[in-house]
Protein backbone atom coordinates (compact mmCIF):
# COMPACT_ATOMS: atom_id res chain seq x y z
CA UNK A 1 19.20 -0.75 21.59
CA UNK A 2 22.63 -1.49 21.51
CA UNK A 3 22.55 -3.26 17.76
CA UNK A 4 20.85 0.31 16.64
CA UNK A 5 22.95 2.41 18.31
CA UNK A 6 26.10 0.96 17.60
CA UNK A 7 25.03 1.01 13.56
CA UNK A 8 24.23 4.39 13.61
CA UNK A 9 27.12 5.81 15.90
CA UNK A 10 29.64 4.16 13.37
CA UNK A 11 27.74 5.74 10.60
CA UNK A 12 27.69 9.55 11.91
CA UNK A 13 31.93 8.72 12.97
CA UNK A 14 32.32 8.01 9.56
CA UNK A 15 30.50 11.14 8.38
CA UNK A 16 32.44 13.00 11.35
CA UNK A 17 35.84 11.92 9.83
CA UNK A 18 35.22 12.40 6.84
CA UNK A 19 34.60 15.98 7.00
CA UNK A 20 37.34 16.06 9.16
CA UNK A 21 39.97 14.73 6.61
CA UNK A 22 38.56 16.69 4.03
CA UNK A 23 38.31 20.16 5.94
CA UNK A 24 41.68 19.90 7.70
CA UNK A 25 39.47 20.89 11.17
CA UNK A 26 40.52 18.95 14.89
CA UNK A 27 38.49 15.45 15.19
CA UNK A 28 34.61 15.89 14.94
CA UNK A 29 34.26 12.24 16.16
CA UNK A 30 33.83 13.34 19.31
CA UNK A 31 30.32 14.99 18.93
CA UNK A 32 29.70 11.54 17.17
CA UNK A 33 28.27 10.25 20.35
CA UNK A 34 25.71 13.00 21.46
CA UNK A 35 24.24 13.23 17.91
CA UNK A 36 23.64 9.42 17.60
CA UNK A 37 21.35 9.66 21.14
CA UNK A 38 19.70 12.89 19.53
CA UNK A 39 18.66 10.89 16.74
CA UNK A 40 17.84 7.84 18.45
CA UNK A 41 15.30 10.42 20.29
CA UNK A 42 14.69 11.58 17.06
CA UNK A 43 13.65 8.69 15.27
CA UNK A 44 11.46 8.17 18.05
CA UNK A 45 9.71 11.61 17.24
CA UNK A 46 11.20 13.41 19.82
CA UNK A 47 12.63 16.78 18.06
CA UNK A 48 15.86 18.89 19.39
CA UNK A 49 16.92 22.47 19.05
CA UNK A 50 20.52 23.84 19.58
CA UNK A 51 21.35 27.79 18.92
CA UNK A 52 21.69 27.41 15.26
CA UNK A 53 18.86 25.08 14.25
CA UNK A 54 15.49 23.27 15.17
CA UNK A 55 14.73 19.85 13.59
CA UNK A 56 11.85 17.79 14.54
CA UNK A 57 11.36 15.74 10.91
CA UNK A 58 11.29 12.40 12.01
CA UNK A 59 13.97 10.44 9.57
CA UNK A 60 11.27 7.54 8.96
CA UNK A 61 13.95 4.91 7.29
CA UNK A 62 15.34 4.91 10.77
CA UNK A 63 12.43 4.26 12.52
CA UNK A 64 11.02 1.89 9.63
CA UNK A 65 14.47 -0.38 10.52
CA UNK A 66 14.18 0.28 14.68
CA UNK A 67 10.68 -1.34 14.31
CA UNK A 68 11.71 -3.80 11.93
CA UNK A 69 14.69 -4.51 14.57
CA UNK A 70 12.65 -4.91 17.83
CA UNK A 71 9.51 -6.58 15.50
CA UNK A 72 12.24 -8.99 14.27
CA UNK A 73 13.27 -9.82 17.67
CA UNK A 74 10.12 -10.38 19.96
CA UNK A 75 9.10 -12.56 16.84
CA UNK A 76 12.06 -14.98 16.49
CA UNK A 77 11.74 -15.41 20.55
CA UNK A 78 7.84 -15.26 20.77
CA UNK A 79 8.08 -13.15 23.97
CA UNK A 80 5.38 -13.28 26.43
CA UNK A 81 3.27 -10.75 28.14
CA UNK A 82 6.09 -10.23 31.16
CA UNK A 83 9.23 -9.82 28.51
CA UNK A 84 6.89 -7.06 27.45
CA UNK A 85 6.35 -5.67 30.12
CA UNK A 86 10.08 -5.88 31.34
CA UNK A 87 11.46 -4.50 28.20
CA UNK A 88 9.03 -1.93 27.67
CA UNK A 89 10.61 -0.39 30.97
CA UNK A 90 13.84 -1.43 30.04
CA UNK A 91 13.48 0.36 26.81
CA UNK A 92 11.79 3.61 28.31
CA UNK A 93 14.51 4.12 31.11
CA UNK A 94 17.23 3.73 28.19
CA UNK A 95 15.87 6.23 26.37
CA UNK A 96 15.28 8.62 29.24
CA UNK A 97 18.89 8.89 30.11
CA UNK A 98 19.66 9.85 26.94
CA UNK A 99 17.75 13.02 27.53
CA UNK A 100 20.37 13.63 30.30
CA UNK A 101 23.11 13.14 28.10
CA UNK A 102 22.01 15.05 24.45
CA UNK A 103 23.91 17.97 24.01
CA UNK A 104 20.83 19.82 22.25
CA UNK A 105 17.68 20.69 24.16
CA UNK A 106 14.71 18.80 23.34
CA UNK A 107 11.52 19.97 22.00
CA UNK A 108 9.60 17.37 24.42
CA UNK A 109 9.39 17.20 28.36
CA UNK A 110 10.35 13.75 30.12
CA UNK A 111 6.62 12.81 30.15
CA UNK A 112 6.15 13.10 26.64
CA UNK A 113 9.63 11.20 25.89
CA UNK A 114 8.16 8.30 27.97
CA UNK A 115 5.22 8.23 26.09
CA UNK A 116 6.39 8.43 22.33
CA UNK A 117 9.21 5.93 23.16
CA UNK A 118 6.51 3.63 24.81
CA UNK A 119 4.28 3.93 22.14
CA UNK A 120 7.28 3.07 19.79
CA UNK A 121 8.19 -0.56 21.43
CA UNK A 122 4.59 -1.72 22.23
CA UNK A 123 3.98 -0.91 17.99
CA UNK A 124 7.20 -3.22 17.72
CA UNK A 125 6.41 -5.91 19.76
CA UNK A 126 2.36 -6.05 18.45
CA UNK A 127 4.05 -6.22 15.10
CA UNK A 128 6.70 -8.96 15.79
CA UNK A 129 5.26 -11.19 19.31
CA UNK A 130 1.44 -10.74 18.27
CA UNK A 131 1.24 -12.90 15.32
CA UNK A 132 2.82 -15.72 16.84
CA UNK A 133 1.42 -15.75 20.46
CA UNK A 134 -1.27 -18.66 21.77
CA UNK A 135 -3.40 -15.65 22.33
CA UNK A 136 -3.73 -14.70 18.63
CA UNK A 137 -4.05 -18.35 17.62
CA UNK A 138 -6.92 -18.48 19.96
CA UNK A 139 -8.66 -15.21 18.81
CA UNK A 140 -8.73 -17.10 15.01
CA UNK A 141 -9.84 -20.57 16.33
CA UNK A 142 -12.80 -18.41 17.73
CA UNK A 143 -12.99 -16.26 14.35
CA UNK A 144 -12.93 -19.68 12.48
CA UNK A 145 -15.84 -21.37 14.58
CA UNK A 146 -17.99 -18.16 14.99
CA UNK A 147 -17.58 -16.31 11.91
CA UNK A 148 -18.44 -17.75 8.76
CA UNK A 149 -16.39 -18.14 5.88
CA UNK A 150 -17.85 -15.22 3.47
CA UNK A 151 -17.69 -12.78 6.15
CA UNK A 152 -13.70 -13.47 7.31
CA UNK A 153 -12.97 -13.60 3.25
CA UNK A 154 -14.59 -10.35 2.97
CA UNK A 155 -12.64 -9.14 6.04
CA UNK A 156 -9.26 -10.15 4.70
CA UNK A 157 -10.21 -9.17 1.01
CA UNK A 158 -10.93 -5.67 1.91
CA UNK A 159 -7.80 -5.29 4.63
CA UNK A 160 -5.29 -6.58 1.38
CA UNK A 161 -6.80 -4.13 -1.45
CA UNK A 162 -6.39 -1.27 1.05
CA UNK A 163 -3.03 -2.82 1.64
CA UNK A 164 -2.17 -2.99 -2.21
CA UNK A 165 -3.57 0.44 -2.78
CA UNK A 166 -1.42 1.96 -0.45
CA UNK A 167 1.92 -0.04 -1.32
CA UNK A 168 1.08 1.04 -5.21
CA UNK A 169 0.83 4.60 -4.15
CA UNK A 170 3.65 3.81 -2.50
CA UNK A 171 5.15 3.00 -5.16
CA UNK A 172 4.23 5.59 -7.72
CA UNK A 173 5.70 8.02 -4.99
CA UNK A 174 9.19 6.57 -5.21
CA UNK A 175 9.62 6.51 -9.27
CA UNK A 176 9.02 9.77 -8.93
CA UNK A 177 11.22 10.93 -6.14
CA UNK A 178 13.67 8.63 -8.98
CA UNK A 179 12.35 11.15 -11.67
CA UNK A 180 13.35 14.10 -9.15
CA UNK A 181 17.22 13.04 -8.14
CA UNK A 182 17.38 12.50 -12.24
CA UNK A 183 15.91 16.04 -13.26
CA UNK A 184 17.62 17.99 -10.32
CA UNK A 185 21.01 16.28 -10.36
CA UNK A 186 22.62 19.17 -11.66
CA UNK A 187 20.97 21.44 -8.95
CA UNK A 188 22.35 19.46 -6.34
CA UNK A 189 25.81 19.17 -7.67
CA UNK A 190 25.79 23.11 -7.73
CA UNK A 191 25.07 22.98 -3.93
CA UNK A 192 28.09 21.02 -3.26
CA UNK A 193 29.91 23.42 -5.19
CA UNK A 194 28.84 26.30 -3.37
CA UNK A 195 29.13 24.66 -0.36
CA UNK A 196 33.04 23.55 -0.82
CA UNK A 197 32.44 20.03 -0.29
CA UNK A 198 34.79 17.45 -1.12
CA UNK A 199 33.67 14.00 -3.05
CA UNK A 200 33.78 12.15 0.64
CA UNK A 201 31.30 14.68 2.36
CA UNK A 202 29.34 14.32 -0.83
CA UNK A 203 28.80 10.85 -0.84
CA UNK A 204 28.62 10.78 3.13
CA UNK A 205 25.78 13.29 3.00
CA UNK A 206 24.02 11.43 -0.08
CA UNK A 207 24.11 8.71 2.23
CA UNK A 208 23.41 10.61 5.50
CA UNK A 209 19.69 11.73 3.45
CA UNK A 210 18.40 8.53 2.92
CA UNK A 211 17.40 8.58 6.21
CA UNK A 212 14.60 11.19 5.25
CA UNK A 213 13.86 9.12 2.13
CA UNK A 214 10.73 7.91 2.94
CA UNK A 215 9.18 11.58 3.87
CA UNK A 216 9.94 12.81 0.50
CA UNK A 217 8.08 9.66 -0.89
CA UNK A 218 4.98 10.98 0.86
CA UNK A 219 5.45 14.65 0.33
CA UNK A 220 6.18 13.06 -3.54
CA UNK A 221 2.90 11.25 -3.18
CA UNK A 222 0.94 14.55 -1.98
CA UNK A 223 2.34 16.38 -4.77
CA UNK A 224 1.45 13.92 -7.49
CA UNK A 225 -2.67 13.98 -6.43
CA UNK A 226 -2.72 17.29 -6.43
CA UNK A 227 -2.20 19.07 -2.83
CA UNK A 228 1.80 19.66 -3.06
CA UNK A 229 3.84 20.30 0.31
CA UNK A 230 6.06 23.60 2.03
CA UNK A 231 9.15 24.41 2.97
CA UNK A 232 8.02 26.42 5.87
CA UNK A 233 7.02 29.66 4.17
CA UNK A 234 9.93 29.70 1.79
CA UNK A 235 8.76 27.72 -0.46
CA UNK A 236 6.07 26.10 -2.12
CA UNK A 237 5.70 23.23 -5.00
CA UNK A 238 2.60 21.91 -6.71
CA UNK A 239 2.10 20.64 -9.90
CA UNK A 240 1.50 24.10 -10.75
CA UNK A 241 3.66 26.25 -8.37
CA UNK A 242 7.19 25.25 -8.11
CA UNK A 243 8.52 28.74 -6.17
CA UNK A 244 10.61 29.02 -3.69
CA UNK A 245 13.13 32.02 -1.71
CA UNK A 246 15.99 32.05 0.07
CA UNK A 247 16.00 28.02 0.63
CA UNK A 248 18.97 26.85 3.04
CA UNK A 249 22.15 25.47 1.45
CA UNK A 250 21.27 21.43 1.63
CA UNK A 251 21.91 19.34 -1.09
CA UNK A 252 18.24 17.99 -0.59
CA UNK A 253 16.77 20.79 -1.43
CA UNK A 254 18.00 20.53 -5.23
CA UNK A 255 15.83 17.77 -5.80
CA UNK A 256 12.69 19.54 -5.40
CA UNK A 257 9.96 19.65 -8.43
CA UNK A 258 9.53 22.64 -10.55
CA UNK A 259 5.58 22.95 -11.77
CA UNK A 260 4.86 21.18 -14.91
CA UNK A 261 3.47 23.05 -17.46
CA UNK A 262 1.88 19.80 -19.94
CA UNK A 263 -1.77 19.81 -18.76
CA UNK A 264 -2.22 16.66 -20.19
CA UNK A 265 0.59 15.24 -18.14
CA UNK A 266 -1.18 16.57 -14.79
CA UNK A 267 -4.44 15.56 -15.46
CA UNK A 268 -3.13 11.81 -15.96
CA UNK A 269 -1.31 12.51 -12.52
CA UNK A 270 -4.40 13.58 -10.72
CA UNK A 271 -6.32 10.45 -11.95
CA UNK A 272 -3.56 8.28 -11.25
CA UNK A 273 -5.33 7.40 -7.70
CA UNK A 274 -8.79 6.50 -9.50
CA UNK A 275 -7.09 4.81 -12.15
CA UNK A 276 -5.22 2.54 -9.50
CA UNK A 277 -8.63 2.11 -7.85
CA UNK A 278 -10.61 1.17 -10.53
CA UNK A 279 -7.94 -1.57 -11.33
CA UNK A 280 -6.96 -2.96 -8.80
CA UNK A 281 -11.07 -3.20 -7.52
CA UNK A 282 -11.87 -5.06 -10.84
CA UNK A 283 -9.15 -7.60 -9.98
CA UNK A 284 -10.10 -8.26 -6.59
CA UNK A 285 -14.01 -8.34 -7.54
CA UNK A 286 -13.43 -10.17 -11.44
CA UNK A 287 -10.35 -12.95 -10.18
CA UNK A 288 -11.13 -16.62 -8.84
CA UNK A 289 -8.58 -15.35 -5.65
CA UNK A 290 -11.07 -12.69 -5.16
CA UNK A 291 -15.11 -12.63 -4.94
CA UNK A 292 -14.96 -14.15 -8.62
CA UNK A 293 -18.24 -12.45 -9.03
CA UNK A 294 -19.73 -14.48 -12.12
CA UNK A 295 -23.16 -13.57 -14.00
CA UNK A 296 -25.90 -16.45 -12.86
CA UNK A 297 -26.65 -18.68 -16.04
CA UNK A 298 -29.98 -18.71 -17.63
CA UNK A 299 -30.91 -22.11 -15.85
CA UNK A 300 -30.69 -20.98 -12.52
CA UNK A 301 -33.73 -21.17 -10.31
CA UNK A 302 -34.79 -17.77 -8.26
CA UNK A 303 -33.29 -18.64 -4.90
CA UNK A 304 -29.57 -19.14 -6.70
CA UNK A 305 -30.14 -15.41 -8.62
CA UNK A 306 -31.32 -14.12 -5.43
CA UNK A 307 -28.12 -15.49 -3.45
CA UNK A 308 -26.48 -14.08 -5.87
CA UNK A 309 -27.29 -10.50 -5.86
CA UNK A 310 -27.12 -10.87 -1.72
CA UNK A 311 -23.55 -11.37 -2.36
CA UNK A 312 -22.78 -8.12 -3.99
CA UNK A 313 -22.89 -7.31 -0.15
CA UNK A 314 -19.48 -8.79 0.42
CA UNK A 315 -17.58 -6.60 -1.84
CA UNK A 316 -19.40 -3.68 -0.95
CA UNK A 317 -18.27 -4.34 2.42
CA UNK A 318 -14.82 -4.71 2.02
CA UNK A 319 -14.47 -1.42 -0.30
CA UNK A 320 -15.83 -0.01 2.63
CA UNK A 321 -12.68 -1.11 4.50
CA UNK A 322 -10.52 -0.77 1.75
CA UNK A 323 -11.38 3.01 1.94
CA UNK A 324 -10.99 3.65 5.26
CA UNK A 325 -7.82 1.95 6.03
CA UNK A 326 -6.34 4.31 2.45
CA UNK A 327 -7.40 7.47 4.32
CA UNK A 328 -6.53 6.28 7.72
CA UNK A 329 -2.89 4.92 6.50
CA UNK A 330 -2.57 8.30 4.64
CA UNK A 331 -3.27 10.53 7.48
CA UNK A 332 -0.58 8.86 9.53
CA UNK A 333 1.96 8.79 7.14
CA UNK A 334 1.38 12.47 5.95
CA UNK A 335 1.26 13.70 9.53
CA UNK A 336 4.57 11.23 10.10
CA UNK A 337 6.24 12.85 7.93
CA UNK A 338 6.07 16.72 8.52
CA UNK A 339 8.21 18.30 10.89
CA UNK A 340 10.24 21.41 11.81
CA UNK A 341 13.76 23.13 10.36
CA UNK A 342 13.55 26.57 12.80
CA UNK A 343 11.32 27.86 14.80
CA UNK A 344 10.25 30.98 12.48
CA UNK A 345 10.12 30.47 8.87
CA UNK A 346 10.77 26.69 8.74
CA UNK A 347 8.63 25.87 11.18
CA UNK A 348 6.51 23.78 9.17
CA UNK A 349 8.14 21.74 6.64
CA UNK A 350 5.74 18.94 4.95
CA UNK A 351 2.52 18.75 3.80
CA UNK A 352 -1.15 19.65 4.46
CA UNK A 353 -2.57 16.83 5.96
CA UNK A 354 -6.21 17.53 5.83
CA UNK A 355 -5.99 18.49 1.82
CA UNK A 356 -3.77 15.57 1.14
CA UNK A 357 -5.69 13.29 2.59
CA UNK A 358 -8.83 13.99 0.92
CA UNK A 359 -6.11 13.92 -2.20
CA UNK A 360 -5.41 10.54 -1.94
CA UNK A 361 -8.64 9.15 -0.38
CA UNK A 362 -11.34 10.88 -2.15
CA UNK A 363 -10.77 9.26 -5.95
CA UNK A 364 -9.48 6.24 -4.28
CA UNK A 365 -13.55 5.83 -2.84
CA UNK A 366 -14.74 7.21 -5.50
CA UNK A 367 -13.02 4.32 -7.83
CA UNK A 368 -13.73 1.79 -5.62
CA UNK A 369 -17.42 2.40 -5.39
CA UNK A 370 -18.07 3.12 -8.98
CA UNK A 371 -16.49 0.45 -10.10
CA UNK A 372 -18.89 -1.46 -7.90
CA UNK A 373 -21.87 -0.19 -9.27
CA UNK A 374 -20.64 -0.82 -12.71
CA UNK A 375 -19.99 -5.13 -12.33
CA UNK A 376 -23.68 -5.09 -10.83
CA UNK A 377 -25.17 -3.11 -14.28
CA UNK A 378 -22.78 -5.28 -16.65
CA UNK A 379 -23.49 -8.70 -14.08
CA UNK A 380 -27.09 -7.60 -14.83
CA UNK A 381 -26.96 -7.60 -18.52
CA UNK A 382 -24.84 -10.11 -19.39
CA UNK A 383 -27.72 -12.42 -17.01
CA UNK A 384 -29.74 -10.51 -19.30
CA UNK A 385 -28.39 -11.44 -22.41
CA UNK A 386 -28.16 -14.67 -21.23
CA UNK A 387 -32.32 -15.22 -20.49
CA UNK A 388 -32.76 -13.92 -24.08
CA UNK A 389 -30.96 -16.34 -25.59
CA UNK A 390 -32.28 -18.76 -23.77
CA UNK A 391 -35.73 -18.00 -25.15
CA UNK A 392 -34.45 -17.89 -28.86
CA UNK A 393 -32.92 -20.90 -28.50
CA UNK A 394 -36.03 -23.55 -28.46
CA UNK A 395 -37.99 -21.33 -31.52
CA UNK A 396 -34.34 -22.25 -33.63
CA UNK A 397 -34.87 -25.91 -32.34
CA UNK A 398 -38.12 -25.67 -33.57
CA UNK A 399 -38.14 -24.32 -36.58
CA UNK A 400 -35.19 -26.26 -37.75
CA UNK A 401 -36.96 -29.66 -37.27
CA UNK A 402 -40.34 -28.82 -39.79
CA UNK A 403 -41.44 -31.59 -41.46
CA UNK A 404 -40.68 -32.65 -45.50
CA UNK A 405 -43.30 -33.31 -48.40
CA UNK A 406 -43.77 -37.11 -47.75
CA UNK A 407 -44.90 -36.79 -43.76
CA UNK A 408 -41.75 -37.25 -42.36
CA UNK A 409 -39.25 -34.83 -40.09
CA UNK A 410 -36.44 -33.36 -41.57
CA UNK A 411 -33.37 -34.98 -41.73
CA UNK A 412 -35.67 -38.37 -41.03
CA UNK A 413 -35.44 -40.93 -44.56
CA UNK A 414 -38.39 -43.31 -44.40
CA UNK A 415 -37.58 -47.13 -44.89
CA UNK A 416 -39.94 -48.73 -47.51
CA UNK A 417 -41.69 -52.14 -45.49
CA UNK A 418 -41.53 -55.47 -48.06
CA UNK A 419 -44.65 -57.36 -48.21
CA UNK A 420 -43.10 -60.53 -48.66
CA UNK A 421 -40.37 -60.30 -45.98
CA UNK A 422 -40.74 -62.65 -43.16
CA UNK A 423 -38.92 -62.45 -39.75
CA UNK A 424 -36.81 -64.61 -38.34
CA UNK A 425 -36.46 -65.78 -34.41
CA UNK A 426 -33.98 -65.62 -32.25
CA UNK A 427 -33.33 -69.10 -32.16
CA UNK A 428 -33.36 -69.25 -35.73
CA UNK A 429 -31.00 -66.86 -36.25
CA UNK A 430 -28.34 -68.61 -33.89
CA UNK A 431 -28.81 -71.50 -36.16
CA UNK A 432 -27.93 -70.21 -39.69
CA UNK A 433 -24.75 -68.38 -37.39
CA UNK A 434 -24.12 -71.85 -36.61
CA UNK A 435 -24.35 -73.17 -40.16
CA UNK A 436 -21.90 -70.58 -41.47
CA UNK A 437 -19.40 -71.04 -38.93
């Protein structure tokens, strides 16, 4: 707590001074303090109000590196059930005094403070101590005896392609947030304008957003499939709609997408997600890391082509997994990421999580499952193919090897037999070897 604390608290002085050099107002560094425990509480989930604003948007890059922070620690010291125990209350109490000490009222009663902040260190420590505990080496020396080795590959196949598909989508989202910043540069430099900032509070609150990065990667990623995201009722942007009225002065708000108007360009958008699927499901079904489904070879006997179609079972397994853990992983990041800016007008900012869900999960399933279906009909002609040819084969052989004119095969030259010639013996034949030597 004190590592993450400190970091931040020097980063919101130096946004504090800043402002302060550049405005020519007394020393803001003094509210320095009571913001960095509002957004420790913050990062935790736990929104504040004050008299001129209401913000409960979580800033997810500084809970991504609290997690990574606490996760980093429990792992390098493999803590035990007790130091979890002792720093979960350690870590609770911590952040319950800084209710007492926010200038801001909180949007949460002590109760629910206890819990999100509990809920927040146990995720850390699973993530950091679990991996590397005796109990978790036990649980796969159990897995390893018990389980057998197509079922655990299927496991971990499926968990990693739900993995990859989100991290791609992932990715998509941030080129084009990139895309955004580049299109809507000038609208943001027309903010700072308006607002009178100087080129230190610009860069200090360019730096300051990152903190909210990752939620406009997901609203990005909503927007991209199809189900868009609001500014409270302000305003609204789709692929299609790009309104909005009366937005407040932030510089973030420049960014924003206006609709696009190619159709062609949004329906390659749209099938972006069953694209992705579609690939990345070949690869995992088609590589030698993967099943390496192969088509049986004309040779094989029934019980090898019927252990072969039983393990079509495996992949429809872990597709099964892959899907659920895309809509699951969706949900929580699209519900992670909305939040409040008021209590009237703004007091939903973020996306639909129901519609954007189904967005993101419904081609991905859809890919997955199809693409399926389609290695078992082309697995199913190429063996096939492969029985036909098979049959050809031995009527080429055959009719290749008719015989000639004088009795004898193809290809085969007869060797006229000499009346007259005699055979020799063995022994006889050493001796004229003999002779000539």
């Amino acid at each position: 707590m004190a590592l993450y604390a400190l970091a931040l608290w020097l980063l919101i002085s130096l946004l504090f001074l800043v402002i302060s050099m550049e405005e020519g107002t007394d020393n803001l560094t003094d509210y320095a303090f009571p913001l960095t425990q509002s957004m420790i509480l913050l990062s935790q989930g736990i929104g504040f109000q004050s008299k001129t604003i209401t913000l409960s948007v979580i800033p997810l890059t500084l809970t991504v590196l609290m997690l990574w922070l606490l996760a980093s620690l429990a792992r390098r010291h493999k803590l035990s059930l007790a130091a979890y125990l002792g720093g979960l209350m350690t870590w609770v109490s911590i952040n319950m005094a800084f209710t007492y000490h926010v200038s801001v009222g909180l949007l949460d009663n002590i109760g629910i403070v206890a819990v999100k902040t509990g809920m927040v260190f146990t995720l850390a420590f699973l993530l950091g101590a679990f991996p590397v505990s005796q109990r978790y080496q036990r649980m796969k020396t159990f897995a390893d005896q018990h389980v057998s080795r197509e079922l655990k590959r299927a496991l971990s196949l499926g968990v990693a392609l739900g993995m990859t598909l989100l991290a791609i989508y992932m990715l998509v989202a941030c080129i084009d947030v990139v895309v955004w910043i580049i299109y809507g540069w000038d609208a943001v430099s027309r903010i700072f304008e308006l607002d009178a900032m100087g080129v230190g509070s610009r860069i200090m609150t360019s730096v300051c957003s990152l903190a909210w990065l990752p939620n406009l990667c997901i609203w990005s990623l909503s927007w991209i499939f199809g189900s868009g995201f609001r500014i409270g009722e302000l305003a609204h942007f789709t692929m299609w709609i790009g309104q909005s009225t009366d937005l407040p002065g932030l510089p973030l708000f420049g960014i924003f997408p206006q609709a696009i108007g190619n159709d062609g360009l949004r329906t390659f958008l749209l099938s972006l997600p069953l694209i992705i699927s579609i690939v990345c499901a070949l690869a995992f079904m088609l590589s030698p890391t993967g099943f390496a489904i192969r088509a049986p070879h004309a040779g094989d006997n029934r019980d090898t082509v019927v252990r072969h179609v039983i393990t079509f079972a495996y992949p429809l397994g872990a597709f099964c997994i892959s899907g659920a853990l895309v809509a699951l992983g969706s949900s929580c990041m699209f519900a992670l990421s909305n939040g409040a800016l008021g209590a009237h007008r703004l007091a939903h900012v973020g996306v639909d999580v129901v519609a954007s869900a189904s967005a993101v999960g419904h081609p991905t399933i859809v890919g997955l499952f199809a693409t399926w279906a389609a290695v078992i009909v082309a697995d199913a002609a190429w063996y096939g193919l492969r029985l036909c040819w098979s049959r050809l084969r031995p009527a080429k052989n055959r009719s290749s090897t008719e015989h000639t004119a004088d009795g004898q095969p193809r290809g085969v030259t007869s060797t006229p037999v000499n009346a007259n010639m005699t055979t020799t013996t063995k022994e006889e034949q050493d001796g004229i070897n003999e002779q000539a030597d």
